[in-house]
C-alpha atoms as a PDB file:
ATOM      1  CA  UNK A   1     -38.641  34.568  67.619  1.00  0.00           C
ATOM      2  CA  UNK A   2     -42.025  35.440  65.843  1.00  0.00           C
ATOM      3  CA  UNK A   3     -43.964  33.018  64.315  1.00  0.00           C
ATOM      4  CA  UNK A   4     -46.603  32.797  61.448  1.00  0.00           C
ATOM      5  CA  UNK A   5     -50.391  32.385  62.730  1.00  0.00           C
ATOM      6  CA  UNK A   6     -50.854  29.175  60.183  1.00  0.00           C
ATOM      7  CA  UNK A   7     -48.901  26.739  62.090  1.00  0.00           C
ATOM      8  CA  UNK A   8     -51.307  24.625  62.020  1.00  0.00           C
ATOM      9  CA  UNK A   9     -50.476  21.822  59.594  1.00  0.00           C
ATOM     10  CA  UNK A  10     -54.291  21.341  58.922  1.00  0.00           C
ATOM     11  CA  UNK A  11     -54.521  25.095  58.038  1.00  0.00           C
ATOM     12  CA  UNK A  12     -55.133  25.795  54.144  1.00  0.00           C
ATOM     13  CA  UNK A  13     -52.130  25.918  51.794  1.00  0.00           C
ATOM     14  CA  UNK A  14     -52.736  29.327  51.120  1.00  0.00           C
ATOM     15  CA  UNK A  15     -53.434  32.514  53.906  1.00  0.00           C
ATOM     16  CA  UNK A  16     -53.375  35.920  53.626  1.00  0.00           C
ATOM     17  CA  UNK A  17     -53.077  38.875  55.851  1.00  0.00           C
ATOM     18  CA  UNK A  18     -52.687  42.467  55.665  1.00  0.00           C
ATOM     19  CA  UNK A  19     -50.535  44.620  57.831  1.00  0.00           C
ATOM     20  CA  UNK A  20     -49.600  48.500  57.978  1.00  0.00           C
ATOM     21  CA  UNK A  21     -46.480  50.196  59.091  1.00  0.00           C
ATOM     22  CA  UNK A  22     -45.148  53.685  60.167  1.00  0.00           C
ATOM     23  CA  UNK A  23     -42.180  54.741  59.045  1.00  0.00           C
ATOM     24  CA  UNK A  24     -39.189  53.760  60.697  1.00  0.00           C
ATOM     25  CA  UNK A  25     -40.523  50.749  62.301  1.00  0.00           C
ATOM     26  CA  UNK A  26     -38.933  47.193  62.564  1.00  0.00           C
ATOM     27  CA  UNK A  27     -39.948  43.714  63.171  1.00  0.00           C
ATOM     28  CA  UNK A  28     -36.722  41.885  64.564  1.00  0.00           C
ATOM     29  CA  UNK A  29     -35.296  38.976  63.465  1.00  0.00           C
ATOM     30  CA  UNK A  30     -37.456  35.719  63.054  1.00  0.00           C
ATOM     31  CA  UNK A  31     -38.650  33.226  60.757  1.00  0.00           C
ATOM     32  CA  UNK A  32     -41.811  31.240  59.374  1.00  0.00           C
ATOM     33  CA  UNK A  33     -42.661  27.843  59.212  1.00  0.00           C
ATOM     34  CA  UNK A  34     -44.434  28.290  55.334  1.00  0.00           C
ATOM     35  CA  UNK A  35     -43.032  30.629  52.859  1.00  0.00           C
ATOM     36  CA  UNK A  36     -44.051  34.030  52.007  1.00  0.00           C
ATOM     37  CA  UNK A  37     -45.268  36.539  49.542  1.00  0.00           C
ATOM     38  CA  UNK A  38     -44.408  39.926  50.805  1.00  0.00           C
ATOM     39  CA  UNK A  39     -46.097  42.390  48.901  1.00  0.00           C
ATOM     40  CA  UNK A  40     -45.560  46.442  49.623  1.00  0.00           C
ATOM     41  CA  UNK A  41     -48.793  48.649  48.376  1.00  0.00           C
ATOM     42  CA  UNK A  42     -47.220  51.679  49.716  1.00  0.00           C
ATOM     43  CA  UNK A  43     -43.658  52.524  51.499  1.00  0.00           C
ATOM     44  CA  UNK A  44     -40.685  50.611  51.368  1.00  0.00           C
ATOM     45  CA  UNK A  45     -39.756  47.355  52.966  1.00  0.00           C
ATOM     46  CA  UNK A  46     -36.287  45.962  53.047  1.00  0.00           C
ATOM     47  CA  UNK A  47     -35.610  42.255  54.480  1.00  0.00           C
ATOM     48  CA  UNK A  48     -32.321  41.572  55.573  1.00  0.00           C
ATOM     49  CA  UNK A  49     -31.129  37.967  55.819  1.00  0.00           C
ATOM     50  CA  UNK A  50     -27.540  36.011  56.768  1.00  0.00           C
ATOM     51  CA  UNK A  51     -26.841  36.204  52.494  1.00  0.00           C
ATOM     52  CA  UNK A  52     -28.175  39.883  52.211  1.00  0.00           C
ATOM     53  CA  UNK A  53     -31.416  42.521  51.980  1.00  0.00           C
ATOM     54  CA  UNK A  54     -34.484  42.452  49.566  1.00  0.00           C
ATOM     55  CA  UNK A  55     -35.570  45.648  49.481  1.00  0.00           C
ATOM     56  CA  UNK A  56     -39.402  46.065  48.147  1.00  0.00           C
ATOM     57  CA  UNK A  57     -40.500  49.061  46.545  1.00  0.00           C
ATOM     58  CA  UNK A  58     -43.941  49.941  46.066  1.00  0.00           C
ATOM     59  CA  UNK A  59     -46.034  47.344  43.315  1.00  0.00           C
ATOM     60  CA  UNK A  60     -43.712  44.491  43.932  1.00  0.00           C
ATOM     61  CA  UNK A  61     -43.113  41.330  46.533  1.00  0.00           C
ATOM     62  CA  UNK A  62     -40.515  39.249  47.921  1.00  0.00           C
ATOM     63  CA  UNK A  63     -40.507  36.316  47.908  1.00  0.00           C
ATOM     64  CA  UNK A  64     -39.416  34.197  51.415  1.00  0.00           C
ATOM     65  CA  UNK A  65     -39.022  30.464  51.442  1.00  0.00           C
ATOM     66  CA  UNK A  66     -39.816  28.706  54.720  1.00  0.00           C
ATOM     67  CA  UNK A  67     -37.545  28.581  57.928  1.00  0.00           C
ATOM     68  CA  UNK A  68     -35.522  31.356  56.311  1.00  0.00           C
ATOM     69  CA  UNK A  69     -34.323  33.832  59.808  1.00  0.00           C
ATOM     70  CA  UNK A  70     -35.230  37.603  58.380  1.00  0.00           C
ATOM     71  CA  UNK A  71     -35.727  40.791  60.017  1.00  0.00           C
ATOM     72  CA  UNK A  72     -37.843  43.656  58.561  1.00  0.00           C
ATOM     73  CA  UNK A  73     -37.562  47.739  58.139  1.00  0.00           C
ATOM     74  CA  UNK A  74     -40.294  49.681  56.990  1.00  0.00           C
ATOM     75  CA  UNK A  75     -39.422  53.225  55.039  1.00  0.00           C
ATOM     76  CA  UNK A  76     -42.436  55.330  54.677  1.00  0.00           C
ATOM     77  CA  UNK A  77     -46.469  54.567  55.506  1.00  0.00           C
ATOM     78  CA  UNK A  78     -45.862  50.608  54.253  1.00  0.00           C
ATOM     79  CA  UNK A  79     -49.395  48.468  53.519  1.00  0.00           C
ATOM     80  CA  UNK A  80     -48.195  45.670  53.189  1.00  0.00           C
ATOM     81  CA  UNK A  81     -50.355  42.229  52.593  1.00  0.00           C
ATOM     82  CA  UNK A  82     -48.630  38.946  53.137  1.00  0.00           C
ATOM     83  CA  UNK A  83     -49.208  35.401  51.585  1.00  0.00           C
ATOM     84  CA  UNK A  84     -48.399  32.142  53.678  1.00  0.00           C
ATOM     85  CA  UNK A  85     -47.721  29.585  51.557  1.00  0.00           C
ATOM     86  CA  UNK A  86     -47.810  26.005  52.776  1.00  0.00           C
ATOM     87  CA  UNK A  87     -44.026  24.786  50.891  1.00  0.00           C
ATOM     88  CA  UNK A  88     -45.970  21.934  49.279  1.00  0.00           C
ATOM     89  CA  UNK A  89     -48.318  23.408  48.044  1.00  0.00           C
ATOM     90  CA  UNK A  90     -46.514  23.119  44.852  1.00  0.00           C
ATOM     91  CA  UNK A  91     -43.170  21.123  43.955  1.00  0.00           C
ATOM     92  CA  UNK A  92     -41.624  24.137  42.071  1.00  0.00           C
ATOM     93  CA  UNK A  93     -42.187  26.679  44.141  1.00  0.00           C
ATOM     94  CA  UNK A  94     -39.140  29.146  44.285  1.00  0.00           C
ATOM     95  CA  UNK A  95     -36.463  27.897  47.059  1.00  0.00           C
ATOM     96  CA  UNK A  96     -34.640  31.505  47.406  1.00  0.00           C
ATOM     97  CA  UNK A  97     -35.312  34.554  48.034  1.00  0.00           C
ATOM     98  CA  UNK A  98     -36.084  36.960  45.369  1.00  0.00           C
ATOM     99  CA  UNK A  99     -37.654  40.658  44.455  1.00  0.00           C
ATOM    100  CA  UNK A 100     -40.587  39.737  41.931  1.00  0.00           C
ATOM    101  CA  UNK A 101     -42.415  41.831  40.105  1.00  0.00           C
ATOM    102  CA  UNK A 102     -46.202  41.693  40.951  1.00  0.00           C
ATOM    103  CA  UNK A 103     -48.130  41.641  38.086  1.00  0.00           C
ATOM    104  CA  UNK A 104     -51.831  42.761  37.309  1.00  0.00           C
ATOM    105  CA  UNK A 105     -53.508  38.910  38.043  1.00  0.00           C
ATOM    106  CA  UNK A 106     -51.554  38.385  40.950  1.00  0.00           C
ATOM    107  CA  UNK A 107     -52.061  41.756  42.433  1.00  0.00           C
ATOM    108  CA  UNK A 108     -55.799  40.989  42.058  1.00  0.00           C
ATOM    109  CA  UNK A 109     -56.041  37.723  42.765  1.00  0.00           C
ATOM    110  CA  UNK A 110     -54.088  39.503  46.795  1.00  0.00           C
ATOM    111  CA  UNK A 111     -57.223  41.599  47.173  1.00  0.00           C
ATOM    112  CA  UNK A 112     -59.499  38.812  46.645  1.00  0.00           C
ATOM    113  CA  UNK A 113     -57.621  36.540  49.219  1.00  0.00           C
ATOM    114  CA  UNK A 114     -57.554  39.397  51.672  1.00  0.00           C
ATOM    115  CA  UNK A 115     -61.456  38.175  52.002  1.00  0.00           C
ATOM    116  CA  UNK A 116     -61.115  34.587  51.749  1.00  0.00           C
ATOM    117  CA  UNK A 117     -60.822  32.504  55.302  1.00  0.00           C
ATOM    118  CA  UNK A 118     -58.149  31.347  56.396  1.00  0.00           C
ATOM    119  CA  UNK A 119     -60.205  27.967  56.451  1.00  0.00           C
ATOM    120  CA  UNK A 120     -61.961  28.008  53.434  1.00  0.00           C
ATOM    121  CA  UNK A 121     -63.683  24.857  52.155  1.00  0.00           C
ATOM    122  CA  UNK A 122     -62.310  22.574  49.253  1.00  0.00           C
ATOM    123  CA  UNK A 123     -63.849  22.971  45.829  1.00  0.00           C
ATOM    124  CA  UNK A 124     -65.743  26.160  45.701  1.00  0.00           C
ATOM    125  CA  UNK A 125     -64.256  30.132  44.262  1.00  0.00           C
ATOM    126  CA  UNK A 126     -62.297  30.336  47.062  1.00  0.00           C
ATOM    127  CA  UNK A 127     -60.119  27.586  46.697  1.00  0.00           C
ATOM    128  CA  UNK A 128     -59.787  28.185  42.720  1.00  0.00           C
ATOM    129  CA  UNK A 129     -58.713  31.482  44.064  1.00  0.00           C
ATOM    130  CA  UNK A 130     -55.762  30.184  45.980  1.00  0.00           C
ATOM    131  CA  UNK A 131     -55.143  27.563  43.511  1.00  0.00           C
ATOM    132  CA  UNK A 132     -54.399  30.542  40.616  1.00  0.00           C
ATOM    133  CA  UNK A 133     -52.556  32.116  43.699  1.00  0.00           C
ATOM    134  CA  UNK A 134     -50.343  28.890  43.577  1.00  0.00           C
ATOM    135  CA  UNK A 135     -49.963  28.956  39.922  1.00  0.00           C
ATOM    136  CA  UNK A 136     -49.365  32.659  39.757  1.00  0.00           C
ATOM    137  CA  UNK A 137     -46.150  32.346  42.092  1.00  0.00           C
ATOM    138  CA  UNK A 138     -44.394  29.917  40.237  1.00  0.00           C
ATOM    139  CA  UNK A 139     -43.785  32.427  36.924  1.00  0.00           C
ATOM    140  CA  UNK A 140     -43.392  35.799  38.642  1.00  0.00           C
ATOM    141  CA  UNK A 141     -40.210  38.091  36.934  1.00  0.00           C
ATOM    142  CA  UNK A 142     -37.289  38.691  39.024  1.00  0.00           C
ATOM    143  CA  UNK A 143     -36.273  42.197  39.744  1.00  0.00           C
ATOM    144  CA  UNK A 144     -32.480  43.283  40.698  1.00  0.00           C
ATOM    145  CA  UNK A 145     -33.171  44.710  43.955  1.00  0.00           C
ATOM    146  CA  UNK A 146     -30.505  42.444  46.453  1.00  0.00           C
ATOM    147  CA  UNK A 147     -27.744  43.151  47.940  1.00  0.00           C
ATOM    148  CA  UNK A 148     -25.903  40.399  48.384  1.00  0.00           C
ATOM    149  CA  UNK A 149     -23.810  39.748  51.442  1.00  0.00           C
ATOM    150  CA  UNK A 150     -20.630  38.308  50.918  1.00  0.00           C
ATOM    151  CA  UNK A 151     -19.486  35.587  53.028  1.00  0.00           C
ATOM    152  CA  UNK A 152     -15.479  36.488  53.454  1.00  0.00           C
ATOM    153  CA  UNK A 153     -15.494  38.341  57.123  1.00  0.00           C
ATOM    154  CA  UNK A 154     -13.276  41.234  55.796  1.00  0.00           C
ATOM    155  CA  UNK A 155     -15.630  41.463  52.312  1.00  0.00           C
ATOM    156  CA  UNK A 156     -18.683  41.386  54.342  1.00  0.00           C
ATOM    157  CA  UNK A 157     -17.219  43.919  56.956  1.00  0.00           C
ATOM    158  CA  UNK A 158     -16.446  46.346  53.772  1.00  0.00           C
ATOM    159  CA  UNK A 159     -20.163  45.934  52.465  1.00  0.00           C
ATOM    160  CA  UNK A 160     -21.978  46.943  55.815  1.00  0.00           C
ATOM    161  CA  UNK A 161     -19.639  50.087  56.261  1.00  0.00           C
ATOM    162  CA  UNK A 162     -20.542  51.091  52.582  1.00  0.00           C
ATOM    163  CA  UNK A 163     -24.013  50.609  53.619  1.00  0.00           C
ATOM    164  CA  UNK A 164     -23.586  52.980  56.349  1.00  0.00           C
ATOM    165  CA  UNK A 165     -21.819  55.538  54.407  1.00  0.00           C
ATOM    166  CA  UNK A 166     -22.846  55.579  50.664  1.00  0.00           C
ATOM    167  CA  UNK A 167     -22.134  58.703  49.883  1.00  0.00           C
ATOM    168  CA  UNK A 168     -17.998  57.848  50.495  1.00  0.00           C
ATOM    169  CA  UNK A 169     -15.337  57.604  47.726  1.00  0.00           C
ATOM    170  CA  UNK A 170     -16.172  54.379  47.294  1.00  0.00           C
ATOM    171  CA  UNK A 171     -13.540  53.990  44.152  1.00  0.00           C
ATOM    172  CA  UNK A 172     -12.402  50.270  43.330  1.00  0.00           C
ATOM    173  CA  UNK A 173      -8.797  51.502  44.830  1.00  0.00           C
ATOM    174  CA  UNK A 174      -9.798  52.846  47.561  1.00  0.00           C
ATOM    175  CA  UNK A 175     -11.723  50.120  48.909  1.00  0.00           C
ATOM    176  CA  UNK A 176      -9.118  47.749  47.592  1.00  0.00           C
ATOM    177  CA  UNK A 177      -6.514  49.818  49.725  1.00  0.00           C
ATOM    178  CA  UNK A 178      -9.068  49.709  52.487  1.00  0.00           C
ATOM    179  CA  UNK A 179      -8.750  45.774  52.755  1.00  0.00           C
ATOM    180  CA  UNK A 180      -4.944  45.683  52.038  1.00  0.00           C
ATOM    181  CA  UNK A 181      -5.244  43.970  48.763  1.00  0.00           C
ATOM    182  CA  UNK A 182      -5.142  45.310  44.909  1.00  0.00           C
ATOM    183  CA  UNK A 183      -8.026  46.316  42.901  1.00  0.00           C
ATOM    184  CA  UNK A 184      -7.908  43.117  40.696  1.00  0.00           C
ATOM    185  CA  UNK A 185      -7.856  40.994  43.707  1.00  0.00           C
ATOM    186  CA  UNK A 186     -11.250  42.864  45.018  1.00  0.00           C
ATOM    187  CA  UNK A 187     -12.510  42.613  41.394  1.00  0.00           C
ATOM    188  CA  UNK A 188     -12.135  38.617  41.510  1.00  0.00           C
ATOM    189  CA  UNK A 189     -13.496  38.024  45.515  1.00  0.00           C
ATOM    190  CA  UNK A 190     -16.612  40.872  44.659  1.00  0.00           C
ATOM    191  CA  UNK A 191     -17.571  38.487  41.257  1.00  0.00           C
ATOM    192  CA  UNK A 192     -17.029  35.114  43.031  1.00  0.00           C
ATOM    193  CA  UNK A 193     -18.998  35.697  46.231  1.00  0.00           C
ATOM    194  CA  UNK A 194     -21.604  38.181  45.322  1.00  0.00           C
ATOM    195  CA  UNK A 195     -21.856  37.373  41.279  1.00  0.00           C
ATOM    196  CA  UNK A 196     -21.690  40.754  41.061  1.00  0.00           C
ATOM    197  CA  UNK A 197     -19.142  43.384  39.577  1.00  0.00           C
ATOM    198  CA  UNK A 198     -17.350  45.833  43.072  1.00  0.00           C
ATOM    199  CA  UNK A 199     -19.449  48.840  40.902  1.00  0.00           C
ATOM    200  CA  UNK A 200     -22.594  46.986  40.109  1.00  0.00           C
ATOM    201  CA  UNK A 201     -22.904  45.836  43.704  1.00  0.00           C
ATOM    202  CA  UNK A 202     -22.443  49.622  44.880  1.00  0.00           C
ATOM    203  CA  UNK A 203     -24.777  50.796  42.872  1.00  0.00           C
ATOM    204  CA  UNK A 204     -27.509  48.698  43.510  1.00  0.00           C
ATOM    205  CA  UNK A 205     -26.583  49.642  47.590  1.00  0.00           C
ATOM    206  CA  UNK A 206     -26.933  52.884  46.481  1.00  0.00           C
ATOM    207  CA  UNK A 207     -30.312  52.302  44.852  1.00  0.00           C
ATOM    208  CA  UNK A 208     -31.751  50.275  47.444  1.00  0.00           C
ATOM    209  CA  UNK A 209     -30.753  53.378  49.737  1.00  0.00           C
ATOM    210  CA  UNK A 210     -32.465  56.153  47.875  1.00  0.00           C
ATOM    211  CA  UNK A 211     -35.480  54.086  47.753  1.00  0.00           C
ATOM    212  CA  UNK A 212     -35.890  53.988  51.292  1.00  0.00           C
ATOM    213  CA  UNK A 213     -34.932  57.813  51.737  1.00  0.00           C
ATOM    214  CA  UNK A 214     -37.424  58.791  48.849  1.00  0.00           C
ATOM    215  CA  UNK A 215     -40.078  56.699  50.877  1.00  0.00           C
ATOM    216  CA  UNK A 216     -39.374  58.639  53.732  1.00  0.00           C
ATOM    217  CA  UNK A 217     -39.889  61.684  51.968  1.00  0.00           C
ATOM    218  CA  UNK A 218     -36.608  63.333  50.802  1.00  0.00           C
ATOM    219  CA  UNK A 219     -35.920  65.618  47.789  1.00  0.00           C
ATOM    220  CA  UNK A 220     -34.693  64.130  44.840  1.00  0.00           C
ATOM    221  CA  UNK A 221     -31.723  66.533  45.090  1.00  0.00           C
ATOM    222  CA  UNK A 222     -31.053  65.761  48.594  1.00  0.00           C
ATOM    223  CA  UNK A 223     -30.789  62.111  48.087  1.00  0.00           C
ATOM    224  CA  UNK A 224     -28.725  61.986  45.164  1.00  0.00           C
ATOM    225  CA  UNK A 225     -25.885  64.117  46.958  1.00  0.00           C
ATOM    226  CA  UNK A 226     -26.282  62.171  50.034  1.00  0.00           C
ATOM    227  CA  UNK A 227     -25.642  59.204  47.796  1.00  0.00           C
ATOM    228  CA  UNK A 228     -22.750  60.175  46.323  1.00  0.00           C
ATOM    229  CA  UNK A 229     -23.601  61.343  42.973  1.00  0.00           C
ATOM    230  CA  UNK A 230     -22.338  64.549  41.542  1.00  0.00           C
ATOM    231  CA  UNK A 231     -26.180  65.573  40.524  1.00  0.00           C
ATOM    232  CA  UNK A 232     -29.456  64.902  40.793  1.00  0.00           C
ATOM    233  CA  UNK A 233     -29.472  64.118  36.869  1.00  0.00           C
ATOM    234  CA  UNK A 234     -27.109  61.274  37.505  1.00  0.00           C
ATOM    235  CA  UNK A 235     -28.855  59.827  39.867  1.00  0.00           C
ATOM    236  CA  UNK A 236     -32.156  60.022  38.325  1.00  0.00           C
ATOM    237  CA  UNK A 237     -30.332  58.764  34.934  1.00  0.00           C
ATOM    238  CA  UNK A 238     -29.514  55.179  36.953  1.00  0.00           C
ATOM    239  CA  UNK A 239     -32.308  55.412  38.565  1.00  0.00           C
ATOM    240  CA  UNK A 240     -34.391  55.165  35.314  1.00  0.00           C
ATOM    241  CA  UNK A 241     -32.447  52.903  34.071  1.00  0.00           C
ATOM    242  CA  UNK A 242     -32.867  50.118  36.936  1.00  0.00           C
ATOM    243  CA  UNK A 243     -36.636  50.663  37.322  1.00  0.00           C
ATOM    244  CA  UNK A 244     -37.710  52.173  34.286  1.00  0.00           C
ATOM    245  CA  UNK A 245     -38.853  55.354  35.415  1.00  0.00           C
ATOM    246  CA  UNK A 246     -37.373  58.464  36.952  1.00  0.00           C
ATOM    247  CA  UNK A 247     -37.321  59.061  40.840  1.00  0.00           C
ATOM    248  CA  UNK A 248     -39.908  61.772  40.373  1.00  0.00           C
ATOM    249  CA  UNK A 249     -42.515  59.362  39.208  1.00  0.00           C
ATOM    250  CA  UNK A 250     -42.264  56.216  40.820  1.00  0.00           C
ATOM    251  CA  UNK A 251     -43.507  56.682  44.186  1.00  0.00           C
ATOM    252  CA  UNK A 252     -46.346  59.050  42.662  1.00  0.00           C
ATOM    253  CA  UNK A 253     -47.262  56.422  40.023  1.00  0.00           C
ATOM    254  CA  UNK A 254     -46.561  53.415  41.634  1.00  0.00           C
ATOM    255  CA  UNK A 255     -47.318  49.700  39.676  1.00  0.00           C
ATOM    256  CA  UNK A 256     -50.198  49.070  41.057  1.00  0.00           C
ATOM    257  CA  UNK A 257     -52.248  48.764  38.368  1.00  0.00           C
ATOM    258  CA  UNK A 258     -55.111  51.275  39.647  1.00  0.00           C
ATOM    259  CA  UNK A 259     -56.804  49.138  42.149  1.00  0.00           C
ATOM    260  CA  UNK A 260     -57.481  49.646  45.650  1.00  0.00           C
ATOM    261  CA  UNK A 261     -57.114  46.993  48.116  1.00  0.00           C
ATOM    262  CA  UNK A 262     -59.555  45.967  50.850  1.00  0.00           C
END
């Protein structure tokens, strides 16, 4: 197992660090003893956990409690720049994972951190800095970029293989006739275990897959038809509508808000 450099339970509430990627790397499975802030300047990271993956696009965070096992896979030149958080910090701090959306303050407020010590004193800017840190991470929007993992054996089995093969017929009937049950009965399991709809959990799989292969690189075109979809239009179309803009633009105008990082 790997373990978090601020073990120390005299170390500050807050620490930052920043770490870079290549593509295709992987940090195996492990887990922290504070929570974290994962935040992605650049590349893709997806975080894969017992309940499911977080996968972080560029501009946004995810958000680990403490003692949570995860494992890590990096899609693209990833700069990413982690916050430790001491658990206690605060009383409401969030107690499940969860994509957030980084916003302008909080991306800021990252950078500054990156040149705070991991020791800083009480009562002077850097603390106030951490403080607003604290503050920050208690109100930050939730983005619909999980993949839940249901718990069933035969469910959960389903889910990986559609992971590994996204581009399959991947109709409500077919996977229904896959498991040896009817499409209502698939439509009732999907809901209760995953809270999602069989179609709304595929394509946010989907999704979460084209990220990662637009990280790496890929035409639009070849992504979309690896995916599944009947055009590139289609794709881009639910791509747009998930994250607001089209595939073309996002990893070329990422949200970060114009500011470079230390």
């Amino acid at each position: 197992m790997l373990h978090d450099p601020f073990d120390d339970p005299f170390a500050s509430p807050v620490c930052a660090i920043a770490q870079d990627y290549a593509h295709g790397e992987r940090v195996p499975a492990h887990r922290h003893s504070r929570a974290q802030l994962v935040h992605a300047l650049s590349g893709v990271v997806t975080v894969n956990t017992a309940l499911g993956s977080w996968v972080v696009p560029p501009g946004r965070g995810v958000w680990l409690p403490a003692q949570v096992e995860h494992d890590l896979k990096f899609a693209g030149r990833v700069r990413m720049r982690t916050l430790f958080v001491d658990s206690l910090a605060r009383a409401d701090l969030p107690s499940a994972c969860r994509v957030v959306d980084i916003t302008p303050l909080l991306r800021q407020l990252i950078i500054a951190a990156m040149r705070v010590a991991h020791d800083y004193p009480p009562g002077g800017r850097d603390e106030r800095i951490m403080e607003l840190i604290l503050d920050e991470l208690r109100v930050l929007p939730i983005l619909a970029l999980h993949v839940p993992l249901p718990i069933d054996p035969a469910l959960a089995e389903l889910c990986r293989t559609i992971r590994r093969r996204p581009a399959d017929d991947w109709s409500l009937q077919r996977s229904a006739e896959r498991l040896g049950i009817s499409g209502r009965t698939l439509t009732r399991q999907f809901q209760r275990e995953t809270g999602l709809s069989f179609s709304q959990w595929l394509q946010r799989a989907r999704l979460l897959a084209g990220l990662d292969a637009l990280a790496a690189g890929h035409p639009i075109i070849e992504v979309a038809l690896d995916l599944g979809y009947d055009s590139p239009s289609a794709f881009s179309a639910m791509f747009r509508r998930t994250l607001g803009v089209p595939p073309s633009q996002y990893f070329g105008d990422t949200p970060a808000h114009g500011a470079e990082d230390e």
